[in-house]
Protein backbone atom coordinates (compact mmCIF):
# COMPACT_ATOMS: atom_id res chain seq x y z
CA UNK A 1 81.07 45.57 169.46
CA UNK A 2 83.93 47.64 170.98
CA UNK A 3 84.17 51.52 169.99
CA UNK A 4 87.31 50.84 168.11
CA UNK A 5 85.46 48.77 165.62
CA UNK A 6 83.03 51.98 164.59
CA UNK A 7 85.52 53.84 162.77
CA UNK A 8 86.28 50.23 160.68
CA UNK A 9 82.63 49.98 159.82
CA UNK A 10 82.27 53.54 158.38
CA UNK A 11 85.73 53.23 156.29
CA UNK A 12 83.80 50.18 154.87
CA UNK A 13 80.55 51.68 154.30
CA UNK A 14 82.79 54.77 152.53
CA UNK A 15 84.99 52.20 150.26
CA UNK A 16 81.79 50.07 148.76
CA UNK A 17 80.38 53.43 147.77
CA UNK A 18 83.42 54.57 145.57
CA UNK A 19 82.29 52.06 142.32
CA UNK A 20 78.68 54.18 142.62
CA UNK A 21 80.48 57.48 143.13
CA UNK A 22 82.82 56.77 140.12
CA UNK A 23 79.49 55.67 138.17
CA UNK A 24 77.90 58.90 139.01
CA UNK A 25 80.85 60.72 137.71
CA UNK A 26 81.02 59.43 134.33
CA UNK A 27 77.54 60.12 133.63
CA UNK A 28 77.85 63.39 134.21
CA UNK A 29 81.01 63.61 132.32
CA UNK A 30 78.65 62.17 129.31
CA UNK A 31 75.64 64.44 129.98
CA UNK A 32 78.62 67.58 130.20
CA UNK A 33 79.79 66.30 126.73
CA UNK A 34 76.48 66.46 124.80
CA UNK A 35 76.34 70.26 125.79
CA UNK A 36 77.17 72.55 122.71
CA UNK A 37 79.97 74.70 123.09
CA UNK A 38 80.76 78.11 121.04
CA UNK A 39 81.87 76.20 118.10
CA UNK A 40 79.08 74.04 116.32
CA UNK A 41 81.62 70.72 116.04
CA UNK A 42 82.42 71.30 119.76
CA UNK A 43 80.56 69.99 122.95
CA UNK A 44 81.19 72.89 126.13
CA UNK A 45 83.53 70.09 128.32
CA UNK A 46 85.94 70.31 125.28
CA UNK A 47 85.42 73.91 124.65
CA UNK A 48 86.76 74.30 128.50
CA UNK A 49 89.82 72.77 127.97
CA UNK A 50 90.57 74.49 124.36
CA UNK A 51 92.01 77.73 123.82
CA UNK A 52 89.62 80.47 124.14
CA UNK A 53 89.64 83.33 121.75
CA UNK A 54 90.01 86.65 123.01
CA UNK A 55 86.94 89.06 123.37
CA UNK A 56 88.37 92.11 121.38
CA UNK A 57 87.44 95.85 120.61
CA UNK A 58 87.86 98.84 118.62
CA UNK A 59 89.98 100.20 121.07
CA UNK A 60 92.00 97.12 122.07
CA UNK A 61 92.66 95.97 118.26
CA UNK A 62 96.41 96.09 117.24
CA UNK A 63 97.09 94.69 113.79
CA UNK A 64 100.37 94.32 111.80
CA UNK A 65 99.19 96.19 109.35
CA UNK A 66 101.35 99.76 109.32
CA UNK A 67 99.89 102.86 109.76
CA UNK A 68 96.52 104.65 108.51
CA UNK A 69 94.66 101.88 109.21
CA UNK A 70 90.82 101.62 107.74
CA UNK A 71 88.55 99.08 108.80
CA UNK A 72 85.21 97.82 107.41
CA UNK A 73 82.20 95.49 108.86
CA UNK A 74 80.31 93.72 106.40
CA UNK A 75 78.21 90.49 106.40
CA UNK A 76 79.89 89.02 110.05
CA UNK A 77 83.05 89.94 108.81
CA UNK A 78 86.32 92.53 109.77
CA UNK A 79 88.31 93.65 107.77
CA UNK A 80 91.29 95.92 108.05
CA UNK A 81 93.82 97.57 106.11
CA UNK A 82 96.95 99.57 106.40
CA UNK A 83 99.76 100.88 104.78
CA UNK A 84 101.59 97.30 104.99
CA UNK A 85 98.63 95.06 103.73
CA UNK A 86 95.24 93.73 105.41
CA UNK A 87 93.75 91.41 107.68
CA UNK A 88 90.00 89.91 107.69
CA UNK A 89 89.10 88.66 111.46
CA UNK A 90 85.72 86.34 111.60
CA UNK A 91 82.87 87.28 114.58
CA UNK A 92 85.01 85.50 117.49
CA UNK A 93 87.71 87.81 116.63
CA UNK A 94 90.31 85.03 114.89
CA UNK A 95 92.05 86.35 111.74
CA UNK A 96 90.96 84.34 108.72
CA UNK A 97 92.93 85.91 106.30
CA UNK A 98 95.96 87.96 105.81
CA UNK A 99 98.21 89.69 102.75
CA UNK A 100 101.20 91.64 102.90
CA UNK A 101 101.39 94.16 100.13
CA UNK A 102 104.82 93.87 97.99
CA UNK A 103 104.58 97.99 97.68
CA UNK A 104 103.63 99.84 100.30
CA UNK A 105 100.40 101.90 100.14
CA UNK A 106 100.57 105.51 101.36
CA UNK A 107 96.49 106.18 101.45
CA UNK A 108 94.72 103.14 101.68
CA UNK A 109 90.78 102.84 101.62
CA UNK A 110 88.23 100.05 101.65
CA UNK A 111 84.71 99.29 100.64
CA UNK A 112 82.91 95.95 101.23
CA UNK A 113 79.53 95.12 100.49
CA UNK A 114 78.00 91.53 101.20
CA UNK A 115 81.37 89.64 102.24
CA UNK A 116 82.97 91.02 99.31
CA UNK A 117 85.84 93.95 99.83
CA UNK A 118 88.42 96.30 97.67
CA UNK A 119 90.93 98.17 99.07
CA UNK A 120 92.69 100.86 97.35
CA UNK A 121 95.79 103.19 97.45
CA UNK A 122 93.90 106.98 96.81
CA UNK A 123 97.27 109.04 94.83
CA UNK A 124 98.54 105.30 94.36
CA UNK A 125 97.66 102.12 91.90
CA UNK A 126 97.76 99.68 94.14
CA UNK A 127 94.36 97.50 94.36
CA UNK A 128 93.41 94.40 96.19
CA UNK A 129 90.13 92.60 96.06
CA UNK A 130 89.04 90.02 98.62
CA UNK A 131 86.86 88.17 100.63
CA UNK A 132 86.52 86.08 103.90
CA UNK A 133 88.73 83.10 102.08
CA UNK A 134 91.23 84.23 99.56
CA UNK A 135 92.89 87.16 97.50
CA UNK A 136 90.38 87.26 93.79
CA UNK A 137 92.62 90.03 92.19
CA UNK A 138 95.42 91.81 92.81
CA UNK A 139 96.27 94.49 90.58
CA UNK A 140 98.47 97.83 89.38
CA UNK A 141 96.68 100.40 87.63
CA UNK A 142 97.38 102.81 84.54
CA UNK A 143 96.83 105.90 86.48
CA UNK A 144 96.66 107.18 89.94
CA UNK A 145 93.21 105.82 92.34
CA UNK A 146 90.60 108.72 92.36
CA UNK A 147 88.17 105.98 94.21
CA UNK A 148 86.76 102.39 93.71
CA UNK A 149 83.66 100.55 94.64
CA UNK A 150 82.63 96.85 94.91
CA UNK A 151 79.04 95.15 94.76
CA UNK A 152 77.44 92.49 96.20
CA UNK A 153 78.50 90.15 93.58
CA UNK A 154 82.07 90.88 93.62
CA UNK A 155 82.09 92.81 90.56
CA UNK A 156 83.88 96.37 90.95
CA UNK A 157 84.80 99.72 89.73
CA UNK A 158 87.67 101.74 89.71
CA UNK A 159 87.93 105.58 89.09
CA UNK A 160 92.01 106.98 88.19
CA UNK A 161 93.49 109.62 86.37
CA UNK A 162 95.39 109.07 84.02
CA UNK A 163 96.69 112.27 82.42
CA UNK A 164 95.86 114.01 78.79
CA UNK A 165 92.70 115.58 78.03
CA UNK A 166 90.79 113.47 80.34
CA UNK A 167 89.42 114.27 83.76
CA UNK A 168 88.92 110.59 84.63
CA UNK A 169 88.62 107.04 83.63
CA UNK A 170 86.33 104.63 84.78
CA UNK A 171 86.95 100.54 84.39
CA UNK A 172 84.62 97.76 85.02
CA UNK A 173 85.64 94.76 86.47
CA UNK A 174 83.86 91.36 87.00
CA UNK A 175 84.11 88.76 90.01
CA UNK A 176 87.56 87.05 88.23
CA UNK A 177 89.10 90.57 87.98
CA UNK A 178 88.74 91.19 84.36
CA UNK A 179 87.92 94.24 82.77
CA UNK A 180 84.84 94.68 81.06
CA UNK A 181 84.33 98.56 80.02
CA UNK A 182 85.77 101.50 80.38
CA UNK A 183 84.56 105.37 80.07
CA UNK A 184 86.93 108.39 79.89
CA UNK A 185 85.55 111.51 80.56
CA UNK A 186 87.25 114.65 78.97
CA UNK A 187 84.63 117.13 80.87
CA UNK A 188 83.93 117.46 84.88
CA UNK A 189 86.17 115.77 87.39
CA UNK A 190 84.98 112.41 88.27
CA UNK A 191 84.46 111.66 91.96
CA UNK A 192 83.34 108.01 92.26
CA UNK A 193 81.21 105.15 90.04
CA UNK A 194 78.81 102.31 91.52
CA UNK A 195 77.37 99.25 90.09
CA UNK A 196 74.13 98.32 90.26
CA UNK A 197 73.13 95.13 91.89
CA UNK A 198 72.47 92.96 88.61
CA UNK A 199 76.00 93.70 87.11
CA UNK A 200 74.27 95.54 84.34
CA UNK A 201 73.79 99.82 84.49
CA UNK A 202 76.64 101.88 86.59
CA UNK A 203 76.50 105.61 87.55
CA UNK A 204 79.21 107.73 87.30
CA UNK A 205 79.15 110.94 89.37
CA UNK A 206 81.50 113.94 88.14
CA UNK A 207 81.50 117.61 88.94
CA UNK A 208 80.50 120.14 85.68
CA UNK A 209 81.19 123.55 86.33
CA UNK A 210 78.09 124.38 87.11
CA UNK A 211 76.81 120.94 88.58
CA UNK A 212 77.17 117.65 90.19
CA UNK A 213 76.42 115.21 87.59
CA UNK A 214 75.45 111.51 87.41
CA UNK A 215 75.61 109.52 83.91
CA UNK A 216 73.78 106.22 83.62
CA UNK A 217 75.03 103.41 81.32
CA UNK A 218 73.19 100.33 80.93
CA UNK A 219 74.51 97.48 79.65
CA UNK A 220 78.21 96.75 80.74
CA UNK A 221 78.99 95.00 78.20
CA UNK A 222 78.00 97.11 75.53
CA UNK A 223 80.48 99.63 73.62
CA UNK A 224 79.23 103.20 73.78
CA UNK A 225 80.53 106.63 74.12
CA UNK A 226 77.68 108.30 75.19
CA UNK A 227 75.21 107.57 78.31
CA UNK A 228 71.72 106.59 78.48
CA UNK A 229 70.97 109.55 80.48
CA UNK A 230 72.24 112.41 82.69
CA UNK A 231 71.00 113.71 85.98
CA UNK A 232 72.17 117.36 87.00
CA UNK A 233 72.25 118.55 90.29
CA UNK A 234 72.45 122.20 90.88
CA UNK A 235 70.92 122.42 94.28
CA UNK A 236 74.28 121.39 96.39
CA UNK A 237 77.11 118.88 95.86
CA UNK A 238 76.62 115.39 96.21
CA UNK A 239 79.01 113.64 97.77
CA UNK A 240 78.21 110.10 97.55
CA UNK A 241 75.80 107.33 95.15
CA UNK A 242 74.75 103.70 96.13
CA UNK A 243 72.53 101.87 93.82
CA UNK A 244 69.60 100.17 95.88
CA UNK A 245 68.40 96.12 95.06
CA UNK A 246 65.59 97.80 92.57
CA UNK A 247 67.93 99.43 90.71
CA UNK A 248 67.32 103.09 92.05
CA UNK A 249 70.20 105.60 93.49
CA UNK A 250 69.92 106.19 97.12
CA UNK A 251 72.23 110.23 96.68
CA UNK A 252 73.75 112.28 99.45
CA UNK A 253 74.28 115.41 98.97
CA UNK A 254 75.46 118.52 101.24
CA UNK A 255 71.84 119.85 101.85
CA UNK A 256 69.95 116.81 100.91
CA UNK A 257 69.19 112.93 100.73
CA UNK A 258 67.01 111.55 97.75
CA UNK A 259 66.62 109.36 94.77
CA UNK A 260 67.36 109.16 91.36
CA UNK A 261 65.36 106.35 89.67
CA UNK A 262 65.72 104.21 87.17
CA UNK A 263 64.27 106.63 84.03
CA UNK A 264 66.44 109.30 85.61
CA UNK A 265 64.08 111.29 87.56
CA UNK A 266 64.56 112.65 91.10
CA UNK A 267 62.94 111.88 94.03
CA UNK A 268 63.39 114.12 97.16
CA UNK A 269 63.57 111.36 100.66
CA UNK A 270 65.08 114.53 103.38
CA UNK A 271 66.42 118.15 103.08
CA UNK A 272 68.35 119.90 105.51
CA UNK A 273 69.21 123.52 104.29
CA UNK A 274 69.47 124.95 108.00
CA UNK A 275 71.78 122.01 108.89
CA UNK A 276 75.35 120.92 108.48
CA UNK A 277 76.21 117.05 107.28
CA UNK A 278 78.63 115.47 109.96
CA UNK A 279 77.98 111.92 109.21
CA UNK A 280 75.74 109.67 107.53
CA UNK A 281 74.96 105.70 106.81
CA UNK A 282 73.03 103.48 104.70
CA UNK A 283 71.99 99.85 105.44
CA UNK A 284 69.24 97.82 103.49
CA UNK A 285 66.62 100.38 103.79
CA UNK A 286 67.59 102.10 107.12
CA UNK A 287 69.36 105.51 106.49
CA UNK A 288 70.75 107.60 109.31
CA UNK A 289 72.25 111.40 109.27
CA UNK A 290 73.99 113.25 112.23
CA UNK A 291 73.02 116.97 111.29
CA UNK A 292 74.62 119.86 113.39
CA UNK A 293 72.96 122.78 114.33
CA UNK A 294 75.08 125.79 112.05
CA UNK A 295 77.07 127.76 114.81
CA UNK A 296 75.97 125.97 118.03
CA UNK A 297 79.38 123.86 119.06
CA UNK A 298 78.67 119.95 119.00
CA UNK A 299 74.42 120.49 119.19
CA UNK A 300 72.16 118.66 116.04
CA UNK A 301 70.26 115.74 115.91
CA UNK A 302 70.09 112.08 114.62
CA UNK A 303 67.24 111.57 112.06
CA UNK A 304 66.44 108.16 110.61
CA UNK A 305 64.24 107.73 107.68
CA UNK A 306 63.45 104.77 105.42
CA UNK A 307 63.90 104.27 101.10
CA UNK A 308 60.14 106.21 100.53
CA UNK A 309 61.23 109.21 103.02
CA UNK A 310 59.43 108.01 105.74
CA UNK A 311 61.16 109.34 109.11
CA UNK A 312 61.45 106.62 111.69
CA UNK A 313 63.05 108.73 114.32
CA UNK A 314 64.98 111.80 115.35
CA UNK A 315 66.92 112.46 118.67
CA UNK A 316 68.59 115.52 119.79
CA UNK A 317 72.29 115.05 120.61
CA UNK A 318 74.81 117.48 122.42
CA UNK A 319 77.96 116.16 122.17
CA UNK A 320 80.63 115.45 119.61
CA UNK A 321 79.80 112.44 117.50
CA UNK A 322 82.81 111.19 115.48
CA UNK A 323 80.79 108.28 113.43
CA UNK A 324 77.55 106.40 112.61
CA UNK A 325 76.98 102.99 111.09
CA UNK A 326 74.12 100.75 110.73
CA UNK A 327 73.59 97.02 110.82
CA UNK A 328 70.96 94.51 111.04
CA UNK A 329 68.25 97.36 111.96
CA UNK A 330 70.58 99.02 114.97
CA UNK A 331 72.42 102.22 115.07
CA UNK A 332 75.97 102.55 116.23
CA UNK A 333 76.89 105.74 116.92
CA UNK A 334 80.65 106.38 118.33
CA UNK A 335 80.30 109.41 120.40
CA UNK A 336 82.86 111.62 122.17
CA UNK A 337 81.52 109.68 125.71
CA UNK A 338 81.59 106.30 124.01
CA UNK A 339 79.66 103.42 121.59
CA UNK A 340 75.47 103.81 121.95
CA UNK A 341 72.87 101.31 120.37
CA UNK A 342 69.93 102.79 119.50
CA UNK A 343 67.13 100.84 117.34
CA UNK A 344 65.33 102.21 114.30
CA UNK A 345 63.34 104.80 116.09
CA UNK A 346 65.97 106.18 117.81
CA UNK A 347 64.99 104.35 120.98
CA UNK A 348 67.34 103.17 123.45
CA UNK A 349 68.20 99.30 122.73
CA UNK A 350 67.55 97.37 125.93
């Protein structure tokens, strides 16, 4: 054998091992394939050669929705509004749903609870009420948007004024968008009304002249002028109500956090007389306050505590915190130095 006939005899060895090579390819093309990919009806070889959505943030999120834009996460879902109309995103950060409002909304709000959402024009009438799939109502009202809540059913209030004697009106709506009661009040202004989880008692909260005041009616469907019963609170202002799975009202007030139950009786959970209220949140039975020190720039503290006033945590903080919010047992807090994750306790999240 001459050295000129080596280099034929390794080109041959090279060609009859192509047809294995090729074999060994497409099984680990098939193996790639059975991989799962980010979507559940996608293997990862085809999620490589799809379009990837965009990772996005607070900061980077730019929406076509005008100005004074409010956002709200609920139940895996974002949802935004301006003064143009609203836009739901999913958790990979792909808009789901979208609406363009006909008039313009100068002050728009939202509230969501459990997937569902209203959004509001506060001074204005204009309402919308959706969810991750569609548009359920869309409405004008009588009088100008004081506030407006929604439950975890869909079902939702709105408070307006609507001129005359009275210093509010509240209406009732259910999941379809029809009304089922209404309450005017011709004493204190009213601030805000919440539904209770079972569709049937809602609290109105109204300021007397001499008190903060929450009126219980139960039984929405019912016709009557007066309510079951009346709590008074002379001890502060209360600023906000949210009715709890059992029927009780989880209160926040300006020097206090408690609850009003069910036969109208109060039920003290925190009190913070020496402190000031910067920011607080509520989620299942996790509630969180920022508290700053009176007089002492950006210094306070973060206290968690649970629905029996059991405190879970409390951390000292320094610097400027511009919100908190609470989901699936974590704490967000948006600080002037950026986002922190803390757990229940306060801890650090790892």
């Amino acid at each position: 054998m001459s050295d000129d006939d080596i280099p034929k005899i390794k080109k041959l060895k090279y060609i009859k091992l192509i047809p294995v090579f090729i074999i060994f390819v497409i099984l680990v093309i098939i193996v790639i394939s059975l991989i799962p990919g980010r979507d559940s009806d996608s293997s990862w070889l085809m999620s490589c050669f799809s379009p990837k959505t965009p990772e996005i943030s607070f900061d980077e999120l730019s929406l076509d929705i005008g100005r004074s834009k409010m956002f709200e996460y609920n139940d895996g879902v974002f949802a935004a509004v301006g003064t143009l109309g609203l836009r739901v995103l999913n958790a990979n950060g792909r808009e789901i749903l979208g609406d363009s409002f006909s008039t313009r909304m100068i002050n728009p709000a939202i509230r969501g609870s459990a997937g569902n959402f209203i959004t509001f024009d506060i001074g204005g009438t204009a309402v919308r009420v959706f969810n991750s799939t569609q548009i359920t109502s869309s409405l004008e009202t009588d009088g100008v948007i004081v506030s407006a809540s929604i439950n975890q059913d869909g079902w939702f209030c709105i408070v307006t004024q609507e001129g005359g004697n009275t210093r509010g009106t509240v209406r009732i709506y259910d999941s379809s968008g029809v009304a089922r009661y209404r309450v005017h009040k011709e004493t204190g202004f009213i601030l805000s009304a919440e539904l209770s989880h079972d569709n049937n008692t809602f609290a109105i909260l109204n300021y007397t002249e001499h008190s903060s005041r929450i009126s219980f009616y139960h039984g929405v469907d019912t016709d009557k002028d007066e309510p079951d019963h009346i709590f008074d609170f002379t001890g502060g202002l209360i600023i906000d109500i949210m009715f709890l799975p059992n029927g009780d009202l989880l209160v926040f007030s300006t020097n206090s956090v408690f609850l009003v139950e069910t036969s109208g009786e109060g039920k003290m959970l925190y009190s913070f007389h020496d402190k000031h209220l910067n920011a607080y949140t509520f989620d299942k039975d996790l509630i969180a306050l920022h508290l700053y020190d009176y007089g002492v720039g950006h210094q306070g503290r973060l206290v968690t505590f649970d629905t029996d006033g059991t405190i879970l945590g409390e951390l000292a903080v320094d610097r400027e915190v511009l919100s908190i919010s609470a989901a699936d047992k974590t704490l967000i807090v948006l600080k002037s130095d950026g986002i922190h994750f803390t757990v229940r306790t306060l801890k650090i999240s790892q």
